[in-house]
Each structure stands twice: as structure tokens, then as C-alpha cells.
Protein backbone atom coordinates (compact mmCIF):
# COMPACT_ATOMS: atom_id res chain seq x y z
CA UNK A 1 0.00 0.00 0.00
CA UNK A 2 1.37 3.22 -1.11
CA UNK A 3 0.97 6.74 -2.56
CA UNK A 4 2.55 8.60 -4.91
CA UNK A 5 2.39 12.30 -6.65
CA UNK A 6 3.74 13.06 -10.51
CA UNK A 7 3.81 16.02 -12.68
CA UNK A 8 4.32 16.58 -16.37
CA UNK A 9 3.51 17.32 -20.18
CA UNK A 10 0.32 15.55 -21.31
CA UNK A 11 0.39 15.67 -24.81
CA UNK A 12 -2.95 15.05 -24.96
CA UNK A 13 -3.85 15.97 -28.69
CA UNK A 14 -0.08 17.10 -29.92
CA UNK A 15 1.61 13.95 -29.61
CA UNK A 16 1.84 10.44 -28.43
CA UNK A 17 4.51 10.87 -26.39
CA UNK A 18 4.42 12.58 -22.19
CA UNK A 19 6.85 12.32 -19.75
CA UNK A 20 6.08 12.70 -15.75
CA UNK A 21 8.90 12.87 -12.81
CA UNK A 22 7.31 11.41 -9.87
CA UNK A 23 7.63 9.96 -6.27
CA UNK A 24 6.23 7.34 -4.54
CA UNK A 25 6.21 5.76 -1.24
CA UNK A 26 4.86 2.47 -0.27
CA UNK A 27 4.63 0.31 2.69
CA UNK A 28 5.54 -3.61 1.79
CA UNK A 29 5.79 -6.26 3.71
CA UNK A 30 9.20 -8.30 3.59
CA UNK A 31 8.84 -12.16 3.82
CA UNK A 32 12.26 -13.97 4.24
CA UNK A 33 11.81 -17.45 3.85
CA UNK A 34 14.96 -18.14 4.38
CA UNK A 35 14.77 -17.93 7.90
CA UNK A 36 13.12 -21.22 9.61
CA UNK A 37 10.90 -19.08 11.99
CA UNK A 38 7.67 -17.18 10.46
CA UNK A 39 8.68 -13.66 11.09
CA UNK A 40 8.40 -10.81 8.85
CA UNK A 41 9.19 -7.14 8.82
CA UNK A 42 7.46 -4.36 7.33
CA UNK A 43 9.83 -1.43 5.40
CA UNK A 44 8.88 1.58 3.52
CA UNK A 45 10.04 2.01 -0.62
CA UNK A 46 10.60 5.85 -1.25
CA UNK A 47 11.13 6.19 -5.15
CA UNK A 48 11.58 8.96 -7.01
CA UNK A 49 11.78 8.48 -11.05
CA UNK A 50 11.32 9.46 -14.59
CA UNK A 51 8.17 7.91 -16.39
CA UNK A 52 7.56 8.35 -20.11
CA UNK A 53 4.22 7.51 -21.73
CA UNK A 54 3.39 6.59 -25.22
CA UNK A 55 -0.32 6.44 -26.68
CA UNK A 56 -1.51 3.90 -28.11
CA UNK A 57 -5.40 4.62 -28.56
CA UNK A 58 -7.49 7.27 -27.18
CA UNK A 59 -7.40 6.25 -23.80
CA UNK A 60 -4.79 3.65 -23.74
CA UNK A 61 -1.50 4.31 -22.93
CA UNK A 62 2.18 2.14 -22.99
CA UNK A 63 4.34 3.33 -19.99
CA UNK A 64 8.25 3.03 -18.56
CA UNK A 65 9.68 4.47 -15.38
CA UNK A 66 13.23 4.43 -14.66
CA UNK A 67 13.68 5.43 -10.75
CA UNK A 68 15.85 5.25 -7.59
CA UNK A 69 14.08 3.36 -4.59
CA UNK A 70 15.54 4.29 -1.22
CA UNK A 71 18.86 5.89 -3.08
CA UNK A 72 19.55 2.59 -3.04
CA UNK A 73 18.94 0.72 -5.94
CA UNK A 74 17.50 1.41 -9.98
CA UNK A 75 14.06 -0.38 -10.60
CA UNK A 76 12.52 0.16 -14.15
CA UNK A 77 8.91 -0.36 -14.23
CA UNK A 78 7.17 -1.27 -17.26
CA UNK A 79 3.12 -1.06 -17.74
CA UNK A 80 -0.01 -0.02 -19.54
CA UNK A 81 -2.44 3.18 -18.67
CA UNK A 82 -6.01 2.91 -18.95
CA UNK A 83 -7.43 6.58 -18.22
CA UNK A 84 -11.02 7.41 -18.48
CA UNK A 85 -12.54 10.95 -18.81
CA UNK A 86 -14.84 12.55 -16.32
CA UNK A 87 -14.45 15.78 -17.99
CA UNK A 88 -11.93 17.86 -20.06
CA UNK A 89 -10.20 18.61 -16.84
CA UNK A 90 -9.92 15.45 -15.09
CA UNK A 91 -9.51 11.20 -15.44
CA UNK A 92 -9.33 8.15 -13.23
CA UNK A 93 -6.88 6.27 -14.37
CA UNK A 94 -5.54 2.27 -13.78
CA UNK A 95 -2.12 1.38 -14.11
CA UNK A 96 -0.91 -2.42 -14.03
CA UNK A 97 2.81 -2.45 -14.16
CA UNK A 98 5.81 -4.79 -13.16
CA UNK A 99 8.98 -3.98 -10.78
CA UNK A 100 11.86 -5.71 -12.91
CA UNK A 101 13.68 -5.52 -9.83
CA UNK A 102 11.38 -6.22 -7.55
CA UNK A 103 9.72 -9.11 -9.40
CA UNK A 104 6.68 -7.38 -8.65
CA UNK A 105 3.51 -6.78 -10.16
CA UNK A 106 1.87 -3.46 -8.88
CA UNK A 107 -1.52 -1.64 -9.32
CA UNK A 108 -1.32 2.13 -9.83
CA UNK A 109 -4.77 3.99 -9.64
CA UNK A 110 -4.76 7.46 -10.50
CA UNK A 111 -6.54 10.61 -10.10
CA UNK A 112 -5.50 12.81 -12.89
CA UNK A 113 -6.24 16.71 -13.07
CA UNK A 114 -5.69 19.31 -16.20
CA UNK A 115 -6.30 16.59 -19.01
CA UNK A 116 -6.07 19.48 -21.50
């Protein structure tokens, strides 16, 4: 569980390309099964990165986010954008994506203002 903020260029009706910078922050829970007793530890994932976006219908887009998680480590994630309008000026959005380094699927959900 998580949030996140991102800004950008929407090339709405220009182009088929937009690129965002972003954050995020979520709160996973680490299983080590390596250990013989059950115990797990929760840690927090702060990410900052660079997502571009390419369209490939009206409301579908194809997306890629190179980051930094905990100035640690580089995670790409790869994924597709559904967004559908409420009005000219704003979207809900779903975003299904996977953590290459992670090997982790996640679920974005977005609330997206100034789709103009």
C-alpha cells in the first residue's frame, strides 16, 4: 500500500509521447523465507523516477519508469495506462505495471487533473 504524486507534459492531442517525474512511497511487507521461523518485517520504498508515456489509442497508454528506490537501488517499471474521462479537466486512471527488480507486479490507480 502506497501513494505517490507526478507532474508533467500531457500531450494530450499534440503527440503520443508525455513524460512525468514522480515519487512514490509504499509500505511492503518483507517475507524472508529463508529464515526457519515465520517472522516478517514491514519497510517503507521511497522512489523517485522518470516515467515516459506513449499512446496507443485514445485512452490507452504504454508506460516506462526508470527510478531510484531508497537511493539505493535502480528499478525500471514497465506497464499499460487505462485513463477514463470525467471531464476535459480530469480522469481516473488504472495502471498495471511490473517492478523488474522487484519481481513485482503493482496496481497504480490514479486521479489525474488538467487533461487538456
Amino acid at each position: 500500500m502506497g501513494f505517490g504524486m507526478e507532474a508533467g507534459t500531457w500531450k494530450k492531442d499534440a503527440g503520443k509521447f508525455s513524460y512525468f517525474i514522480g515519487t512514490s512511497m509504499i509500505w511492503a511487507e518483507n517475507n524472508n523465507v529463508n529464515v526457519k521461523t515465520s517472522t516478517s518485517q514491514n519497510q517503507v520504498l521511497l522512489s523517485f523516477y522518470l516515467k515516459g508515456q506513449y499512446k496507443l489509442t485514445s485512452h490507452l497508454y504504454m508506460t516506462a519508469a526508470p527510478g531510484i528506490v531508497n537511493l539505493t537501488y535502480f528499478e525500471l517499471q514497465t506497464g499499460l495506462r487505462y485513463v477514463i474521462p470525467l471531464s476535459n479537466v480530469i480522469g481516473i486512471g488504472i495502471e498495471p505495471a511490473y517492478a523488474f527488480h522487484q519481481n513485482q507486479l503493482v496496481v497504480n490507480a490514479n486521479l489525474h487533473f488538467a487533461l487538456r
